[in-house]
Protein backbone atom coordinates (compact mmCIF):
# COMPACT_ATOMS: atom_id res chain seq x y z
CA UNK A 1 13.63 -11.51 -5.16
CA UNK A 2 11.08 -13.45 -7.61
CA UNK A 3 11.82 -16.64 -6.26
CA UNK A 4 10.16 -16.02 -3.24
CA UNK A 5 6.65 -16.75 -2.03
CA UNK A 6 4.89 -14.35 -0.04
CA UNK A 7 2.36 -15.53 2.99
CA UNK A 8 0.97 -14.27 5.80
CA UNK A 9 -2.16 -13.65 8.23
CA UNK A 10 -5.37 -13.65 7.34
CA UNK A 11 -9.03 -13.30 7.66
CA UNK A 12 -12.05 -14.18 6.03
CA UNK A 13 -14.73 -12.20 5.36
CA UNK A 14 -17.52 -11.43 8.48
CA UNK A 15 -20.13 -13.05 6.04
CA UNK A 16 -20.39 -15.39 3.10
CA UNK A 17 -17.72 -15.66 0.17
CA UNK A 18 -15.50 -13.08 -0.37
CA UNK A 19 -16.73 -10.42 -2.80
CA UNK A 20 -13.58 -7.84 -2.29
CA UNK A 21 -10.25 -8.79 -1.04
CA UNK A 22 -7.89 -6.32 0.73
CA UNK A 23 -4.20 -6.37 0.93
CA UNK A 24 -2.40 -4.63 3.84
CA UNK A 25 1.22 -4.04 3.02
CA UNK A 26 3.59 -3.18 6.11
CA UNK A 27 6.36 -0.79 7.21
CA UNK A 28 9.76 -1.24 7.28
CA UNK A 29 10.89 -3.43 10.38
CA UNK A 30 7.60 -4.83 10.91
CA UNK A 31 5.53 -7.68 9.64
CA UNK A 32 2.20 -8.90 8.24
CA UNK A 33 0.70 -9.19 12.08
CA UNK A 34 1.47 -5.19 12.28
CA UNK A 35 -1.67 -4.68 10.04
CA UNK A 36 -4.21 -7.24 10.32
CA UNK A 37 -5.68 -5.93 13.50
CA UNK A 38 -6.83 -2.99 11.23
CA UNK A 39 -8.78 -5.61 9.05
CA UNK A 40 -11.06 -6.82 12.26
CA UNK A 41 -11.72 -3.04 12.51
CA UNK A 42 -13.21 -2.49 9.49
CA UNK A 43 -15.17 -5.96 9.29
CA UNK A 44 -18.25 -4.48 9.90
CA UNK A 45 -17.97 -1.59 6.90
CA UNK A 46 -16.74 -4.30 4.80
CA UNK A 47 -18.32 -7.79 5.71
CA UNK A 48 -18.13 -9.37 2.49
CA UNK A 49 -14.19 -8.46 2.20
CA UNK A 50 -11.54 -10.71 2.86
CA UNK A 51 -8.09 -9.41 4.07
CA UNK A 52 -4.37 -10.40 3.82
CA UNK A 53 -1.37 -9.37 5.24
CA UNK A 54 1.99 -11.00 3.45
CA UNK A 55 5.26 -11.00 5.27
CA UNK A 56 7.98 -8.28 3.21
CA UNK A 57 10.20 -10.62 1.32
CA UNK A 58 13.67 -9.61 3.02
CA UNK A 59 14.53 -9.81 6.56
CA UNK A 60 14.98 -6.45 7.90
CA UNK A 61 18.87 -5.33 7.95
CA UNK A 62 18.09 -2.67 10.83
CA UNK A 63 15.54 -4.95 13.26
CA UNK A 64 16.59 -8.64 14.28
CA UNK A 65 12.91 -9.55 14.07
CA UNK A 66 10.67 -7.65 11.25
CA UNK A 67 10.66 -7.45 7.67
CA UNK A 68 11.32 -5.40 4.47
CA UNK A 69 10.01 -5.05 1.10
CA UNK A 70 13.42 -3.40 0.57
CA UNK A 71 16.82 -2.08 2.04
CA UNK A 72 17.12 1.24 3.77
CA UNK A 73 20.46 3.10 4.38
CA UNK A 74 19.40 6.67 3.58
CA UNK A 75 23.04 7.59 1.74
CA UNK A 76 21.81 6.25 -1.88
CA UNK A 77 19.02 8.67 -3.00
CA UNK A 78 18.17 6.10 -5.74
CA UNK A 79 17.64 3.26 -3.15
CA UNK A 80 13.56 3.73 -2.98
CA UNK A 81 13.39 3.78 -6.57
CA UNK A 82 15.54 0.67 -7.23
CA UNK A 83 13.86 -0.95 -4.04
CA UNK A 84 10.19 -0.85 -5.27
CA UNK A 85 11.65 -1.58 -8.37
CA UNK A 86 13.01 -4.63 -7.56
CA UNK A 87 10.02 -5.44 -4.93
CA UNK A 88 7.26 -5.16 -7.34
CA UNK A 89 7.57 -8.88 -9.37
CA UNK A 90 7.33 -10.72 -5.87
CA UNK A 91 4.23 -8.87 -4.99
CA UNK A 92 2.54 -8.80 -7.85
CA UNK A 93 2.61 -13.12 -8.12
CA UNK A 94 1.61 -12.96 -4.57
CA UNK A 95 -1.70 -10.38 -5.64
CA UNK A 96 -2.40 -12.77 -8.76
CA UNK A 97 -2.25 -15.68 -6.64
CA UNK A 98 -5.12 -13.99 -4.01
CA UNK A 99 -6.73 -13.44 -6.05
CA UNK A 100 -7.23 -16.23 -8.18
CA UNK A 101 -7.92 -18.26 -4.65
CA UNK A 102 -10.54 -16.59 -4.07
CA UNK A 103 -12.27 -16.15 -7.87
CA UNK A 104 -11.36 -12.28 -7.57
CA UNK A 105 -10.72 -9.81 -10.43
CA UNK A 106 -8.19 -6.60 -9.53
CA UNK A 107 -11.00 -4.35 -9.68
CA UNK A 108 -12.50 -5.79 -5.93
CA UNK A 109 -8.88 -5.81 -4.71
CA UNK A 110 -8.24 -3.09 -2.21
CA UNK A 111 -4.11 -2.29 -1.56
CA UNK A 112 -3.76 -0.95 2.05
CA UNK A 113 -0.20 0.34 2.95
CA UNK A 114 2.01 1.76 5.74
CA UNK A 115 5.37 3.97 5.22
CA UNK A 116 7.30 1.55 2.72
CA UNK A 117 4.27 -0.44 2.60
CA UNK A 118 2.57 2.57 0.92
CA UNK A 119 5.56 3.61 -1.44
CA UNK A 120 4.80 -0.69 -2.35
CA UNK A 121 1.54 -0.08 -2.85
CA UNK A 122 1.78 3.29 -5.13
CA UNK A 123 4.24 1.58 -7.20
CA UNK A 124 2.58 -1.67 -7.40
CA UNK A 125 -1.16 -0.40 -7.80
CA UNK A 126 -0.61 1.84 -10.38
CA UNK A 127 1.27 -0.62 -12.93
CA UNK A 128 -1.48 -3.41 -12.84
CA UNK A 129 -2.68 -4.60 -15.82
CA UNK A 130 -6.08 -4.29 -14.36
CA UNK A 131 -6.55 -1.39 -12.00
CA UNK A 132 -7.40 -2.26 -8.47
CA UNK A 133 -11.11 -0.77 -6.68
CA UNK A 134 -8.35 1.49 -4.35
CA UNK A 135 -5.37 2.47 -2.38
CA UNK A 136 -5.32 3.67 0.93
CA UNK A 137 -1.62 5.02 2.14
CA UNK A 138 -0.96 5.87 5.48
CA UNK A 139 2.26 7.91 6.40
CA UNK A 140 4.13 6.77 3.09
CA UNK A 141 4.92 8.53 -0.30
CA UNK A 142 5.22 8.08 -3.77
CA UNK A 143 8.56 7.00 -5.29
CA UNK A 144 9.85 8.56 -8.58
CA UNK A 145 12.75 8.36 -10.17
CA UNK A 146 15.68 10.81 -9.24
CA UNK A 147 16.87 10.90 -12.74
CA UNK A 148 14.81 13.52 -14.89
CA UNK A 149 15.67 11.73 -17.99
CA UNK A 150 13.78 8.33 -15.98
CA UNK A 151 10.67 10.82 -15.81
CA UNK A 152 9.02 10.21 -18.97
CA UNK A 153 8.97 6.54 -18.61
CA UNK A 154 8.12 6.91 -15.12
CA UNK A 155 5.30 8.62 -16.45
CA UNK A 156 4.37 5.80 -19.18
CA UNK A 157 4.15 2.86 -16.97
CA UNK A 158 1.30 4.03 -15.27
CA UNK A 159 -1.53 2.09 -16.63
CA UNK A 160 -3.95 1.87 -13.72
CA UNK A 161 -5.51 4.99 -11.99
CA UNK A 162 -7.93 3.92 -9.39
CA UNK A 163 -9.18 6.33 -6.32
CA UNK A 164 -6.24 7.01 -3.85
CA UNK A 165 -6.55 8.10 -0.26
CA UNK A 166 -3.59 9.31 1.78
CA UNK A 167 -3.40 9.59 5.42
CA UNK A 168 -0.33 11.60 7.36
CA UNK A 169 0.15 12.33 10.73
CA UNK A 170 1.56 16.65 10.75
CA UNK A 171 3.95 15.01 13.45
CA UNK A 172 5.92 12.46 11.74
CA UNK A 173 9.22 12.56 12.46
CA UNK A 174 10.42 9.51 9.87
CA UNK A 175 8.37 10.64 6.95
CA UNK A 176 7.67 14.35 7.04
CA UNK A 177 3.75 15.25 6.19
CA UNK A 178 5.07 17.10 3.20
CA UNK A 179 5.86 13.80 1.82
CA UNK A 180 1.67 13.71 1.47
CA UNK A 181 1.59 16.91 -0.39
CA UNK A 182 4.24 16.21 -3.05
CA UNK A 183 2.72 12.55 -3.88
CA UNK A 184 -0.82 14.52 -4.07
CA UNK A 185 0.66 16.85 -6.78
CA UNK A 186 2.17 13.78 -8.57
CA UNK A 187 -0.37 11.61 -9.10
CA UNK A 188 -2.45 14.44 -9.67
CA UNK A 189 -0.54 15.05 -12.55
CA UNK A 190 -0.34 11.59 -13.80
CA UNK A 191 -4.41 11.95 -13.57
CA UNK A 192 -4.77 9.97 -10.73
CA UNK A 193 -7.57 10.54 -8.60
CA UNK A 194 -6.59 11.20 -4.79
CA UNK A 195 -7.96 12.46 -1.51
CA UNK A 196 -5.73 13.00 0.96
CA UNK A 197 -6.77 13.64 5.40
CA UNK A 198 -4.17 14.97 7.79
CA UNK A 199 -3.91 13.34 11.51
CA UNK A 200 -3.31 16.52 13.76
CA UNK A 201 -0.86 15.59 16.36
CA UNK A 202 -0.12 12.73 14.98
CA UNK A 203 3.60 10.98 14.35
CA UNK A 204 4.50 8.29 12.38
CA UNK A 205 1.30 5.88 12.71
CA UNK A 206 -2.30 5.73 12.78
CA UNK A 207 -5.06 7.35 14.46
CA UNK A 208 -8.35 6.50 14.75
CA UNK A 209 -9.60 8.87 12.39
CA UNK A 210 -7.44 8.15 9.90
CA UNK A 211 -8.81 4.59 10.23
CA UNK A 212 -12.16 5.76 9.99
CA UNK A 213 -11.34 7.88 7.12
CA UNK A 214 -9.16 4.85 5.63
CA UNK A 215 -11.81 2.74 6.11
CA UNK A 216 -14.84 4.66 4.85
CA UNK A 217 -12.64 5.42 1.81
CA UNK A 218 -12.86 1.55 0.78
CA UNK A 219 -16.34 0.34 1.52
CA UNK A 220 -16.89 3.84 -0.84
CA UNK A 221 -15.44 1.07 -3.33
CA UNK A 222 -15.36 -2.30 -2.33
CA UNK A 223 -19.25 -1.72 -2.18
CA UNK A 224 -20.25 -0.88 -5.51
C-alpha cells in the first residue's frame, strides 16, 4: 500500500495562486471524477482554493471499474479499522506532496470526503502532524477500534482537532444516519469540534443543501 502514488483530477483555483487547497476523497466503487464536479460548485465561495481528487489506491473488489481506499466484505467487524489503518501512509505522502506543489502548509488544506472517503478523511485528518483548516464528511462515519483495550491509544493518536462538519442523508440505506450521531459523540469526546446538518429525504448521497452547507462550512475556514 505505500508504494503507491496517488493522482487524480484537478482544478486550479478561479483566481490567482492557490491560497487553500482542498482534497476530495471518494466512496467505495467510485473514483476521483465522482467528486470534482463538487469543486466547480464551490469555485465561487472559494476562488483562491485549489482542489484535488486522487484515485483510491486499490481497485475495487465489488465494481469492475471504480476504486477503494480499502476492502469491504462486511463479515470482519475489524475490517474498517485495519482498512484506514493500512490506507492512511499512502494518503498522507500524497497530502505532503500537494501540498508542497503548491507552497501550502496543512492549516489551508481542506479534507472533503464521501462514505469511505469520509471514514479516510476522519482517520487521516485527525493524526496530522499539523492540523488541517477542516473536514467536511458527507454520509460516512468515524472508525474506532472494536477492541476496548485499542481505545486508549485510539484516543492518543489524535493530535489534530480542526472544525468538522458532517452531512447525512435520514434515508441512507448503506450507511444509516445514526452513523452521524455516534461519530458526533466521539469526536466530541476526543474534543473535537463538529457541526453536523441532516439531508431530509435524502439516501446515500448529496443534496444541494448539504453542498451549500458543505461548502459554506469551508470558505468559514479556508478564508481566514
Amino acid at each position: 500500500m505505500t508504494d503507491a502514488t496517488l493522482d487524480g483530477p484537478r482544478l486550479e483555483p478561479k483566481s490567482g495562486a492557490a491560497k487553500s487547497l482542498v482534497v476530495f476523497l471518494h466512496g467505495y466503487g467510485a473514483d476521483g471524477n465522482d467528486l470534482i464536479d463538487i469543486g466547480r460548485a464551490w469555485q465561487n465561495m472559494l476562488p483562491n482554493t485549489a482542489f484535488v481528487s486522487p484515485h483510491a489506491p486499490r481497485p475495487c473488489g465489488q465494481a469492475p471499474m471504480g476504486r477503494e481506499w480499502f476492502p469491504l466484505t462486511f463479515r470482519d467487524p475489524r475490517e474498517r479499522w485495519t482498512g484506514v489503518s493500512a490506507a492512511a501512509p499512502v494518503l498522507n505522502a500524497f497530502l505532503d506532496t500537494e501540498l508542497a506543489r503548491h507552497k501550502l502548509a496543512d492549516t489551508a488544506m481542506a479534507l472533503v470526503g464521501f462514505s469511505q472517503g469520509t471514514m479516510m478523511s476522519l482517520h487521516v485528518g485527525l493524526r496530522r502532524t499539523q492540523a488541517p483548516a477542516a473536514i467536511v464528511g458527507y454520509s460516512g462515519m468515524l472508525v474506532a477500534p472494536e477492541n476496548e483495550a485499542e481505545m486508549d491509544k485510539f484516543a492518543s493518536e489524535i493530535r489534530a482537532k480542526p472544525p468538522v462538519m458532517l452531512i447525512h442523508g435520514d434515508q441512507d440505506p448503506l450507511i444509516p444516519v445514526q452513523a452521524l450521531f455516534h461519530a458526533a459523540q466521539g469526536l466530541g469526546a476526543l474534543e473535537v469540534p463538529v457541526q453536523w446538518h441532516i439531508s431530509p429525504g435524502v439516501g446515500h448521497g448529496i443534496d444541494q443543501e448539504g453542498l451549500r452547507h458543505g461548502g459554506e462550512f469551508l470558505a468559514r475556514f479556508l478564508g481566514k
